[in-house]
PDB file of N, CA and C in Angstrom:
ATOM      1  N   UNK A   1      23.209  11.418  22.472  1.00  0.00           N
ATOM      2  CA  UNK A   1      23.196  12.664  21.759  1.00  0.00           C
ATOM      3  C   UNK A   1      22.958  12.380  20.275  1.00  0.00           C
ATOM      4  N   UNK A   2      21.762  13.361  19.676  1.00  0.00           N
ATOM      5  CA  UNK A   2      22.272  13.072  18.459  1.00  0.00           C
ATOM      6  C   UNK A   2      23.200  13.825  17.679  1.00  0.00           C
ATOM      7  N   UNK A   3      23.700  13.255  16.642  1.00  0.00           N
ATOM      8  CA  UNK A   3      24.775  14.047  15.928  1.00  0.00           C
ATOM      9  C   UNK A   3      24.322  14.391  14.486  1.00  0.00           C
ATOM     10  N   UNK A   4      24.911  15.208  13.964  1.00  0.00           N
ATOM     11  CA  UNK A   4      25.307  15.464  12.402  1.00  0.00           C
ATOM     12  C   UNK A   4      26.521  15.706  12.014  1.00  0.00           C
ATOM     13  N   UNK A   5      26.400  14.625  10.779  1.00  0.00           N
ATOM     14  CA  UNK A   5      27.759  15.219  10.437  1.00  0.00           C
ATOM     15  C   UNK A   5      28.315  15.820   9.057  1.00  0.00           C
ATOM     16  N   UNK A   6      29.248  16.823   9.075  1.00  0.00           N
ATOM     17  CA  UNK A   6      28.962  17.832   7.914  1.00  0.00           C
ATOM     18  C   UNK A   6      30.124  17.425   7.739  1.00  0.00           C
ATOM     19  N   UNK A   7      30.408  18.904   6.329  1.00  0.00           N
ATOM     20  CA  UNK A   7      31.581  18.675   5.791  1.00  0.00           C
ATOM     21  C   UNK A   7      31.571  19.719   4.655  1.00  0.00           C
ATOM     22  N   UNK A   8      32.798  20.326   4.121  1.00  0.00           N
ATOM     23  CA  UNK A   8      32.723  21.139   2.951  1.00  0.00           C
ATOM     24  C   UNK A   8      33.843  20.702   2.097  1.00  0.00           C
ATOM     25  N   UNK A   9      33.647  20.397   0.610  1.00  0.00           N
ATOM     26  CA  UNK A   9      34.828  20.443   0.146  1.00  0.00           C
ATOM     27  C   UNK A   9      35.145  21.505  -0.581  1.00  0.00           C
ATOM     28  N   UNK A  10      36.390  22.335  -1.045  1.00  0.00           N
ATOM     29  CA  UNK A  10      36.449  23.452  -1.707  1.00  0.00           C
ATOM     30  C   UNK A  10      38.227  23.222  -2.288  1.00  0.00           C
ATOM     31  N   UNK A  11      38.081  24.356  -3.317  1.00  0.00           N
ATOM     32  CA  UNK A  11      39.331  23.884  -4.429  1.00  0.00           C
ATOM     33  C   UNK A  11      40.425  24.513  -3.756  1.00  0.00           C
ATOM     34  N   UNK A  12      41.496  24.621  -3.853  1.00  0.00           N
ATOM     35  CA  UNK A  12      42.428  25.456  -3.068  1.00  0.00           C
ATOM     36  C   UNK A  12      42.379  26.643  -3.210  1.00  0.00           C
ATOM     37  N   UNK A  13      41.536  27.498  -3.805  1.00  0.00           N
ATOM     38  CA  UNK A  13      41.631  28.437  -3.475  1.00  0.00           C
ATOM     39  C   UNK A  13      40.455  29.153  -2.717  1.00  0.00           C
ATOM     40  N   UNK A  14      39.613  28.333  -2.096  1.00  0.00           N
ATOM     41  CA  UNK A  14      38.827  28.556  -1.298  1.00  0.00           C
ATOM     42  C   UNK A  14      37.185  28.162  -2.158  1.00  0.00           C
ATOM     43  N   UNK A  15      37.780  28.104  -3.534  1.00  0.00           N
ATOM     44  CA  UNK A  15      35.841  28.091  -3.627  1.00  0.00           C
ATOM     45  C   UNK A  15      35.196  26.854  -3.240  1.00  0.00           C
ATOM     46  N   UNK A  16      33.925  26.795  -3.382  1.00  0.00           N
ATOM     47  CA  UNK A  16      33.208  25.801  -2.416  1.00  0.00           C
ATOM     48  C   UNK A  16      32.945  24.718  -3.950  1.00  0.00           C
ATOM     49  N   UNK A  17      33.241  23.283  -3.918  1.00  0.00           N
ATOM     50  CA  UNK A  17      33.311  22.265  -4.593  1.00  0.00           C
ATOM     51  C   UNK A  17      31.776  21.825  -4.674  1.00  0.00           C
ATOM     52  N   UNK A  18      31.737  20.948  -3.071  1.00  0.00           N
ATOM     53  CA  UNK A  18      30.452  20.240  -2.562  1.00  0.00           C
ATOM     54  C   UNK A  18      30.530  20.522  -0.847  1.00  0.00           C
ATOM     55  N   UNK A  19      29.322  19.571  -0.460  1.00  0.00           N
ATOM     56  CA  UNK A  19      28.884  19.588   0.587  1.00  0.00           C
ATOM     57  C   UNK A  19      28.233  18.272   1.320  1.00  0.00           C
ATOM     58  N   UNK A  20      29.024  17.942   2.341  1.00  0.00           N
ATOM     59  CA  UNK A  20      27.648  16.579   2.977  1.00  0.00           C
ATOM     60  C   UNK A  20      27.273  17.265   4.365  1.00  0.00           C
ATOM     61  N   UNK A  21      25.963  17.077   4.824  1.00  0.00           N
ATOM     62  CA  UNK A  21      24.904  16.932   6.248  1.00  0.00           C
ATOM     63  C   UNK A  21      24.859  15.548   6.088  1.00  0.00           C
ATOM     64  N   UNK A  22      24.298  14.943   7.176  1.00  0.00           N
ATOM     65  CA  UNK A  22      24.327  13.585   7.501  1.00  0.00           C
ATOM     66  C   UNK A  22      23.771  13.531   9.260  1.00  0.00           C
ATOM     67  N   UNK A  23      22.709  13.620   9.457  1.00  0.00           N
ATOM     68  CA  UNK A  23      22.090  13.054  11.005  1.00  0.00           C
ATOM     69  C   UNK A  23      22.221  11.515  10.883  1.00  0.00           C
ATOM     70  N   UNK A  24      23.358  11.116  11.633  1.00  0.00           N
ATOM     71  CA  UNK A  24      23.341   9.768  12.158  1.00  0.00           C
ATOM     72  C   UNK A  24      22.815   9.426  13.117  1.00  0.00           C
ATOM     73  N   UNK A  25      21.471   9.985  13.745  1.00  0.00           N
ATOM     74  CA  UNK A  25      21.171   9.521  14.758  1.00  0.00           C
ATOM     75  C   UNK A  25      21.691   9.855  16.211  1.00  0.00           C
ATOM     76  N   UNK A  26      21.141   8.695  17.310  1.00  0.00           N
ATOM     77  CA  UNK A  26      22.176   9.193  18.610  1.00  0.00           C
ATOM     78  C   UNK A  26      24.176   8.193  17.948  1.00  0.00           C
ATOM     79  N   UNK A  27      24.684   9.456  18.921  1.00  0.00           N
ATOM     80  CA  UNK A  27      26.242   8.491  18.214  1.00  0.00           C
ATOM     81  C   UNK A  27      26.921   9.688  19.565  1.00  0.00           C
ATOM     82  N   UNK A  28      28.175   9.607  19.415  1.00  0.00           N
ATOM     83  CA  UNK A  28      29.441  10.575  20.351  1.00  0.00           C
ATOM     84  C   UNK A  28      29.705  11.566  19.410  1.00  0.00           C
ATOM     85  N   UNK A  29      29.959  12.378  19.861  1.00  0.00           N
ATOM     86  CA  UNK A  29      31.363  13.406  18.850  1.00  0.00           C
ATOM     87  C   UNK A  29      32.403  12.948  18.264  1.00  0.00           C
ATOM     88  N   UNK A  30      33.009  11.512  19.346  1.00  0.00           N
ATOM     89  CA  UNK A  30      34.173  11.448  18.339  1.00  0.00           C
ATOM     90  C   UNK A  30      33.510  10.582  17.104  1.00  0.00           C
ATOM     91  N   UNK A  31      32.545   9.392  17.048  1.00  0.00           N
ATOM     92  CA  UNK A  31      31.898   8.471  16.142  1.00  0.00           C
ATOM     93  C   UNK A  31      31.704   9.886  14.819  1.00  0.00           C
ATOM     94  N   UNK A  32      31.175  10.763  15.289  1.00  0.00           N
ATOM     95  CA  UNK A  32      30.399  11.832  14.641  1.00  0.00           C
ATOM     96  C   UNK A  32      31.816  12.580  14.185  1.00  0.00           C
ATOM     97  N   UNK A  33      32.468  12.165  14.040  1.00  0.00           N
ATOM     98  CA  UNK A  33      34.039  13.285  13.352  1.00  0.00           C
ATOM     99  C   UNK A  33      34.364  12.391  12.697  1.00  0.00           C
ATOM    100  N   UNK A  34      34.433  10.590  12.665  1.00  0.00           N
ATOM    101  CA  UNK A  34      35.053   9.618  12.108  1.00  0.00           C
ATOM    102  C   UNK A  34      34.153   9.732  10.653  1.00  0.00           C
ATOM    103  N   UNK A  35      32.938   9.330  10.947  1.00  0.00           N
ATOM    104  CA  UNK A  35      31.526   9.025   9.650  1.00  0.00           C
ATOM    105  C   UNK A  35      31.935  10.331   8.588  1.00  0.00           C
ATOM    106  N   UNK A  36      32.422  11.457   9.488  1.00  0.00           N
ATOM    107  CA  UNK A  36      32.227  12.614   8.398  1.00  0.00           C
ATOM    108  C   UNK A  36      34.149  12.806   7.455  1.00  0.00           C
ATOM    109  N   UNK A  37      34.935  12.217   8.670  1.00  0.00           N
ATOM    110  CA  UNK A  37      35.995  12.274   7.402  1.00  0.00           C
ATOM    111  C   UNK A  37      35.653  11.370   6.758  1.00  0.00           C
ATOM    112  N   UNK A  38      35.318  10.183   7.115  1.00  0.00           N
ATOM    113  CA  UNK A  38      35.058   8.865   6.048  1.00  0.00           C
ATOM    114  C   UNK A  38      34.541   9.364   4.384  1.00  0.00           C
ATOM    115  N   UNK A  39      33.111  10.008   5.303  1.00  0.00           N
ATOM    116  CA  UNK A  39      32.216  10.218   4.677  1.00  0.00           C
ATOM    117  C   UNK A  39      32.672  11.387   3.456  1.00  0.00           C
ATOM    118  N   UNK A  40      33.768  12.261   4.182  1.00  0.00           N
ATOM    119  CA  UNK A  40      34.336  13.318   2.980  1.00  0.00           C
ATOM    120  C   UNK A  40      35.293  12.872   2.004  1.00  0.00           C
ATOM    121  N   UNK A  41      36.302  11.606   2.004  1.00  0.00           N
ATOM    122  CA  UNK A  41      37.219  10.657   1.793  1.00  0.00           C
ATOM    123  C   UNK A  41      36.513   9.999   0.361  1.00  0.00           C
ATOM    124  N   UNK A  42      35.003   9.535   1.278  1.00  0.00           N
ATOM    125  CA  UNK A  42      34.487   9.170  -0.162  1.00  0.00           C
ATOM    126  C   UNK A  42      33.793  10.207  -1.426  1.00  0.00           C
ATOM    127  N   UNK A  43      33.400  11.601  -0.856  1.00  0.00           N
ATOM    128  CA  UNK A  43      33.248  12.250  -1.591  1.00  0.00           C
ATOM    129  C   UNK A  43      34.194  12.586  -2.211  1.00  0.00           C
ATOM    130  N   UNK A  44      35.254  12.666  -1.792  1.00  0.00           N
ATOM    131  CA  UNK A  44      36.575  13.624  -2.508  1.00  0.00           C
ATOM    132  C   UNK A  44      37.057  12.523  -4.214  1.00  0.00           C
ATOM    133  N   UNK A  45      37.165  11.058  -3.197  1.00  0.00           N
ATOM    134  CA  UNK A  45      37.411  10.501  -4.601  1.00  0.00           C
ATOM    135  C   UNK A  45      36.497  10.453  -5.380  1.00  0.00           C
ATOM    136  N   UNK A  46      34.899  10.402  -5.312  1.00  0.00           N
ATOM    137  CA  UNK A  46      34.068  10.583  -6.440  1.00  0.00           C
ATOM    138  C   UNK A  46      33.899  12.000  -7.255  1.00  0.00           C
ATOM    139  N   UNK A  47      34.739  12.826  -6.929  1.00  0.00           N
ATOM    140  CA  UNK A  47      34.903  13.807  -7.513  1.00  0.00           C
ATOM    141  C   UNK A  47      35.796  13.891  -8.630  1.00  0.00           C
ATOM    142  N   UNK A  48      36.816  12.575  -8.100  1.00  0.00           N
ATOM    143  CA  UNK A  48      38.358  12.628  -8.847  1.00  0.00           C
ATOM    144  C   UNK A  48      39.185  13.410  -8.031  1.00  0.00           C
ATOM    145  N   UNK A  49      39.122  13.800  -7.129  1.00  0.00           N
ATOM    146  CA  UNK A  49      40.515  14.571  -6.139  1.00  0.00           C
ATOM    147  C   UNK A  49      41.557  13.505  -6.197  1.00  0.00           C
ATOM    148  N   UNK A  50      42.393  14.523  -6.190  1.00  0.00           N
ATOM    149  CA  UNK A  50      43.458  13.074  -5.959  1.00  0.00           C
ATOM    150  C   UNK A  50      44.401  13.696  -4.505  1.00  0.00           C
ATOM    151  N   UNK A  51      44.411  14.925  -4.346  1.00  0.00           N
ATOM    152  CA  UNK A  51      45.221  15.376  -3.520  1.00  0.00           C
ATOM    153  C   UNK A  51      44.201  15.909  -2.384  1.00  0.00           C
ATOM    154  N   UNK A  52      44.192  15.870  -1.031  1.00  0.00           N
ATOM    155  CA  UNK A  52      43.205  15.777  -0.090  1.00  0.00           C
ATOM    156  C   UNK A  52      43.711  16.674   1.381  1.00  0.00           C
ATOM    157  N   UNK A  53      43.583  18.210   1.910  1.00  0.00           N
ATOM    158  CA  UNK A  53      43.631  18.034   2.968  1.00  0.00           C
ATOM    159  C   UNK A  53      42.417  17.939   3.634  1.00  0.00           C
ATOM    160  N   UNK A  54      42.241  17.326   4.900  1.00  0.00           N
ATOM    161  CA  UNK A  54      41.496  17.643   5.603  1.00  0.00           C
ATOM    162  C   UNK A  54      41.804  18.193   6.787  1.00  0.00           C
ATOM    163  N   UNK A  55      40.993  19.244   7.296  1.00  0.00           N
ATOM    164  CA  UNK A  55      41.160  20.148   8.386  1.00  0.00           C
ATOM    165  C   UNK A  55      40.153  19.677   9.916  1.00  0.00           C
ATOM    166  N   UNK A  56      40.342  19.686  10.558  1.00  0.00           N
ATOM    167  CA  UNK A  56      39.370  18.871  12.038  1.00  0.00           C
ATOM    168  C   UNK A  56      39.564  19.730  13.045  1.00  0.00           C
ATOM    169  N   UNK A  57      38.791  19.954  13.729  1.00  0.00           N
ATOM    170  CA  UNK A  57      39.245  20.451  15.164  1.00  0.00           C
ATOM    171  C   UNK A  57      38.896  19.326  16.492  1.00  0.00           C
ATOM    172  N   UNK A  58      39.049  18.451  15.613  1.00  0.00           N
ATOM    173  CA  UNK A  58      39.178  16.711  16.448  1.00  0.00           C
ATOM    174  C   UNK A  58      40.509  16.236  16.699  1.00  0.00           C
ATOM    175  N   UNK A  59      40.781  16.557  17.840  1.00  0.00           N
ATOM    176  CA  UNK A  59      42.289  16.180  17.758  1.00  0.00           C
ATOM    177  C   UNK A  59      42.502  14.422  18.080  1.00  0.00           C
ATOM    178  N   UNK A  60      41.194  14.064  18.416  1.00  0.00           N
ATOM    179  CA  UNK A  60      40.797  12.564  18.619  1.00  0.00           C
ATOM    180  C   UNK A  60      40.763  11.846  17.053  1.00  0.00           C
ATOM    181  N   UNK A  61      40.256  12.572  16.595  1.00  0.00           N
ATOM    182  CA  UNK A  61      39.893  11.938  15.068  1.00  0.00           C
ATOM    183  C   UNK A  61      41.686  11.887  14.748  1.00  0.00           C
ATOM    184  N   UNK A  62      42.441  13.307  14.697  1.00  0.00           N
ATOM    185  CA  UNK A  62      43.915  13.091  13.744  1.00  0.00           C
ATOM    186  C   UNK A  62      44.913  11.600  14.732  1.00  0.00           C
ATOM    187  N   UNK A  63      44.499  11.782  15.860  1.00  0.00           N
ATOM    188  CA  UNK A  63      45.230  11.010  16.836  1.00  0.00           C
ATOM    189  C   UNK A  63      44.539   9.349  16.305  1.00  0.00           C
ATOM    190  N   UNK A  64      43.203   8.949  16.308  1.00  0.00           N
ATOM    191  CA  UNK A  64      42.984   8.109  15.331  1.00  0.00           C
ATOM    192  C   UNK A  64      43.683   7.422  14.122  1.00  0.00           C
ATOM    193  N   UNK A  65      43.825   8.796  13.095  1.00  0.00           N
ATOM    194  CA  UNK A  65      43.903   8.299  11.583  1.00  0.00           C
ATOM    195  C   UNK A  65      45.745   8.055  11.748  1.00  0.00           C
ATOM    196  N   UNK A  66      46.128   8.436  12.611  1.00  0.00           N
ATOM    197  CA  UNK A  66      47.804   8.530  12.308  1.00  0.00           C
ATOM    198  C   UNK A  66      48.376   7.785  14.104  1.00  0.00           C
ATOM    199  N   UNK A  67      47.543   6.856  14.744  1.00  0.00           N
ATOM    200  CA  UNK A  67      48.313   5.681  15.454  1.00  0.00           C
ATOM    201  C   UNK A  67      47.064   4.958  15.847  1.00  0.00           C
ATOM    202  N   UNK A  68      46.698   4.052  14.840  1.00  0.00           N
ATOM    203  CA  UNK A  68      45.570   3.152  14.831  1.00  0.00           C
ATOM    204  C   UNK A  68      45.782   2.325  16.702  1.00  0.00           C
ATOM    205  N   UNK A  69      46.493   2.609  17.122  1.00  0.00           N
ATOM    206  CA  UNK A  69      46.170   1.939  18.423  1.00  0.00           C
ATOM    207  C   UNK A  69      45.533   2.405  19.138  1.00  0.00           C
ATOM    208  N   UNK A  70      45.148   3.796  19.290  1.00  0.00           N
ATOM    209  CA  UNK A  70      44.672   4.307  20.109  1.00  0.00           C
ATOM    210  C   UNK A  70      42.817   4.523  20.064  1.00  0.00           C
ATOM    211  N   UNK A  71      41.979   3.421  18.886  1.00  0.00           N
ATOM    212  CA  UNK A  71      41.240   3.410  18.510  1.00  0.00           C
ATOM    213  C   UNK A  71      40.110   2.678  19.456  1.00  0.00           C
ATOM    214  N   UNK A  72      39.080   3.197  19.834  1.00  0.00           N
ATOM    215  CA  UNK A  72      37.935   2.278  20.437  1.00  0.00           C
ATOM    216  C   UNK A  72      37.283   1.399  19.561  1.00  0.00           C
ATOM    217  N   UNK A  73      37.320   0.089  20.286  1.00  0.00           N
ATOM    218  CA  UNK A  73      36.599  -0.440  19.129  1.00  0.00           C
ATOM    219  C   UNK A  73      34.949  -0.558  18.479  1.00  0.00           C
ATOM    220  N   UNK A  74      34.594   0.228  19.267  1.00  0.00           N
ATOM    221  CA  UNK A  74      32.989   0.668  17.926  1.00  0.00           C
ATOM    222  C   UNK A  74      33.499   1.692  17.200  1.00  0.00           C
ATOM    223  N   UNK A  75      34.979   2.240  16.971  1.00  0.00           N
ATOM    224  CA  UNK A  75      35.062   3.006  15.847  1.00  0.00           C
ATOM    225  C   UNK A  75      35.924   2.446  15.171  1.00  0.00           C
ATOM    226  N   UNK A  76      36.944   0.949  15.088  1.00  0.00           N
ATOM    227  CA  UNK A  76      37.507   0.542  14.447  1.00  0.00           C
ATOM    228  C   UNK A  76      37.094   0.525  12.707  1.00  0.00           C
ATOM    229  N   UNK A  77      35.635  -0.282  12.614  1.00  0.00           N
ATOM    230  CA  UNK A  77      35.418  -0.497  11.364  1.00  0.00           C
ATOM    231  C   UNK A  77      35.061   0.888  10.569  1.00  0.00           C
ATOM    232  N   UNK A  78      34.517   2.067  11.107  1.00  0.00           N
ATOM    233  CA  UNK A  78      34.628   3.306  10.434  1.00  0.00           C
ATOM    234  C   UNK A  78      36.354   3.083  10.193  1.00  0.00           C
ATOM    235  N   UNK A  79      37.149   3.336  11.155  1.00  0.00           N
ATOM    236  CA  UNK A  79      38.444   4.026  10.640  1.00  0.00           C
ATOM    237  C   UNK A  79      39.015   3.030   9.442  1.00  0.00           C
ATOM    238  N   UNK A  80      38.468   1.377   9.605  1.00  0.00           N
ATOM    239  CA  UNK A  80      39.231   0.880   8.677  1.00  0.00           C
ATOM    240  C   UNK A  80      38.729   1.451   7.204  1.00  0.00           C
ATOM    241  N   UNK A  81      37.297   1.533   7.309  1.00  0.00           N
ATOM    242  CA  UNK A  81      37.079   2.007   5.793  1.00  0.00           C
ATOM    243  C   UNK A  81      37.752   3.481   5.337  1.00  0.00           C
ATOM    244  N   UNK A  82      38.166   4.439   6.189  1.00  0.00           N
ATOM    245  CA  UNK A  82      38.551   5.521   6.104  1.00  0.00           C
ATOM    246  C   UNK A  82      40.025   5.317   5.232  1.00  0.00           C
ATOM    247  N   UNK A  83      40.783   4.373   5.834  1.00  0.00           N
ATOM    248  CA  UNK A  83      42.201   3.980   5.828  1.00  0.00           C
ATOM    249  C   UNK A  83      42.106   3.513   4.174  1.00  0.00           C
ATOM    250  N   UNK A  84      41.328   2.375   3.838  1.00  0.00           N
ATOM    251  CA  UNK A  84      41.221   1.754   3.162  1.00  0.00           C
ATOM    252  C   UNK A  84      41.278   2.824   1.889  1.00  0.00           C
ATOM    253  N   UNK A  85      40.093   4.113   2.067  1.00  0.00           N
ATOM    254  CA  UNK A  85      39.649   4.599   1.489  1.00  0.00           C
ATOM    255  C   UNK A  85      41.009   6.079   0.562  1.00  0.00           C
ATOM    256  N   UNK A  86      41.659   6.410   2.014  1.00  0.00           N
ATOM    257  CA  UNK A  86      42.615   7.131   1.756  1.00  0.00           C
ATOM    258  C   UNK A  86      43.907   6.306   0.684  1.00  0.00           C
ATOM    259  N   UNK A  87      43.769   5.096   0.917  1.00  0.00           N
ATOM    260  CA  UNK A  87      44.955   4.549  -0.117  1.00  0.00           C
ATOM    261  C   UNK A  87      44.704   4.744  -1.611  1.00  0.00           C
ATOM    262  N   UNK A  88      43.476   5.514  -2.170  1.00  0.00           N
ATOM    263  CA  UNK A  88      43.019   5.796  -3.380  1.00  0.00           C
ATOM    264  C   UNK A  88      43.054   7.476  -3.856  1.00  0.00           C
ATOM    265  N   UNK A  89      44.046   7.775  -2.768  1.00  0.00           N
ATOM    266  CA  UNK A  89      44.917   9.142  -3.330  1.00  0.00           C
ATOM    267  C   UNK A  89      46.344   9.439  -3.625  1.00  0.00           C
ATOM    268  N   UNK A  90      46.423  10.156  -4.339  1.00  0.00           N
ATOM    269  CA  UNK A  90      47.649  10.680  -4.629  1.00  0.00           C
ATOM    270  C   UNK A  90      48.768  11.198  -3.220  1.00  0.00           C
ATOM    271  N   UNK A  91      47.774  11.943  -2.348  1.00  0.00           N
ATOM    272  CA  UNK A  91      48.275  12.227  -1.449  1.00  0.00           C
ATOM    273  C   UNK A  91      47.249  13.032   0.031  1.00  0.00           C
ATOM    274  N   UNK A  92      47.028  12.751   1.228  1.00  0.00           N
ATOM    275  CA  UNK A  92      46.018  12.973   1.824  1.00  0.00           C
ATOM    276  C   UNK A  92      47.092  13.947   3.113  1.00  0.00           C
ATOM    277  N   UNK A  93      46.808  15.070   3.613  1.00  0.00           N
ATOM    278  CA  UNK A  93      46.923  15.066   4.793  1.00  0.00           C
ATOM    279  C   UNK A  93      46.285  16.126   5.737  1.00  0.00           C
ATOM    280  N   UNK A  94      45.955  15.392   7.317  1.00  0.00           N
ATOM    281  CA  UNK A  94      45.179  15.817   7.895  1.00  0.00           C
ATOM    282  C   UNK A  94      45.833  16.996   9.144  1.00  0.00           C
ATOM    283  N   UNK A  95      44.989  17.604   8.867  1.00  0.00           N
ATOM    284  CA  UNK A  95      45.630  18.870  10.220  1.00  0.00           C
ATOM    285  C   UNK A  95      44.342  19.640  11.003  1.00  0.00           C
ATOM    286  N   UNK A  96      44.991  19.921  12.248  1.00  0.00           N
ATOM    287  CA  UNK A  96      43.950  20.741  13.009  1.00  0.00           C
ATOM    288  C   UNK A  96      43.857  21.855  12.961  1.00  0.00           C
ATOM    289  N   UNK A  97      42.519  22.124  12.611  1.00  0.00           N
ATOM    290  CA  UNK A  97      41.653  23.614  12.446  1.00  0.00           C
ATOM    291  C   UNK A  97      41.127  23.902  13.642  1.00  0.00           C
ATOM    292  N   UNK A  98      40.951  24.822  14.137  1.00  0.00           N
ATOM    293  CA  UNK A  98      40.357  25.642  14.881  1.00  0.00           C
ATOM    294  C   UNK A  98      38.343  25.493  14.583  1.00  0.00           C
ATOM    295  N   UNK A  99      37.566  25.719  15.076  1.00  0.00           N
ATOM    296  CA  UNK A  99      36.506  25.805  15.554  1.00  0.00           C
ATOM    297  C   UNK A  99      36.070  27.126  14.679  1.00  0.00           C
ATOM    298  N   UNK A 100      37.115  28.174  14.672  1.00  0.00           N
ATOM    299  CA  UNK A 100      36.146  29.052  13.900  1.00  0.00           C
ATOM    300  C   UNK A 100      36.439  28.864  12.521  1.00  0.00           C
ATOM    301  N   UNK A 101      37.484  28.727  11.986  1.00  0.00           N
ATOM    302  CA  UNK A 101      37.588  28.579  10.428  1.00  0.00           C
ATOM    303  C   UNK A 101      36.264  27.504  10.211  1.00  0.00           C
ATOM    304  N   UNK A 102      35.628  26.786  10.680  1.00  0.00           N
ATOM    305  CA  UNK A 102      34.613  25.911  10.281  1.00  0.00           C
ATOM    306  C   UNK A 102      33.407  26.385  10.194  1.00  0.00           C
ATOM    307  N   UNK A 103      33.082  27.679   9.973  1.00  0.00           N
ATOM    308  CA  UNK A 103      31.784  28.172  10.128  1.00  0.00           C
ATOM    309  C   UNK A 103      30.724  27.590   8.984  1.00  0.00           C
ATOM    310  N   UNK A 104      30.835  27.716   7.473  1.00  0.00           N
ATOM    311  CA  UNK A 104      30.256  27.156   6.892  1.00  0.00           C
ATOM    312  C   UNK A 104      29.699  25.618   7.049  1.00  0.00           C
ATOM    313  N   UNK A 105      30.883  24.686   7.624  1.00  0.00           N
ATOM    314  CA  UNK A 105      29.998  23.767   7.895  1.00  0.00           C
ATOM    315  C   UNK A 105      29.526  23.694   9.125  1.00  0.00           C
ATOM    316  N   UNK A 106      29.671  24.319   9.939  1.00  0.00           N
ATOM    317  CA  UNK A 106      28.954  24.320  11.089  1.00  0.00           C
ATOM    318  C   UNK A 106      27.216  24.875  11.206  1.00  0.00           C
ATOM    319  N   UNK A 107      27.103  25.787   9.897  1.00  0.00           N
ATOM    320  CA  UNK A 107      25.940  26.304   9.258  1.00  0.00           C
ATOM    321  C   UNK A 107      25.255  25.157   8.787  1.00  0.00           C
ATOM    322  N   UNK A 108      26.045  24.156   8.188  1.00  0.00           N
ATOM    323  CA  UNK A 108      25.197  23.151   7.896  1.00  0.00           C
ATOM    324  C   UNK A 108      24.525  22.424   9.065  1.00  0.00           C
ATOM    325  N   UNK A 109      25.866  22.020   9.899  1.00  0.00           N
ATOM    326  CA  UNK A 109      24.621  21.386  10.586  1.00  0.00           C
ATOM    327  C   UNK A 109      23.621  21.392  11.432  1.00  0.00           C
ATOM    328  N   UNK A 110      23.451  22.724  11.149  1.00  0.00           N
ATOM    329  CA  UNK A 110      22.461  23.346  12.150  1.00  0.00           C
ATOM    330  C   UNK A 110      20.709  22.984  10.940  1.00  0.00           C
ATOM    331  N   UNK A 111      20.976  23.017   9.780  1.00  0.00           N
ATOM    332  CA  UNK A 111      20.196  22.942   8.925  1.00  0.00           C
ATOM    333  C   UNK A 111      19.443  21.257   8.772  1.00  0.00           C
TER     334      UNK A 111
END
């Protein structure tokens, strides 16, 4: 399958910050949820965020980032950079969203 993977960042009060799309090619859904928190992890700190939630409706991805055992290993080295990456905040945490609150980026990756 191929995938894309999106992402929105926005300030707490909803306005819209930035944005990543990203076609990685053929990959899984779950590979394709890992690249894009990674991938938002590193946007957030080049912004200067220091405080981070992220929202998923990957319950594979939160089950990932919070008991590294349960990790396959062609997604180990994504999650390590993820891990690595989160130790350069103030404070990060991840929770599950629903499918529809994600519409904007789901707009993306249709684009």
């Amino acid at each position: 399958m191929t995938c894309v993977h999106d992402g929105i960042i926005r300030d707490p009060y909803g306005k819209f910050i930035s944005a990543l799309s990203k076609n990685i090619g053929i990959s899984s859904n779950n590979k394709d949820e890992m690249w894009a928190f990674f991938e938002g992890l590193k946007m957030a700190r080049n912004l200067d965020i220091t405080k981070f939630i992220s929202e998923s409706d990957s319950l594979f991805l939160i089950l990932c980032v919070s008991r590294q055992d349960v990790v396959p290993k062609d997604l180990s080295v994504l999650l390590e950079g993820a891990l690595k990456t989160l130790l350069s905040f103030d404070k990060v945490t991840l929770q599950c969203g629903y499918r529809e609150i994600r519409g904007a980026a789901d707009i993306l990756a249709i684009c």
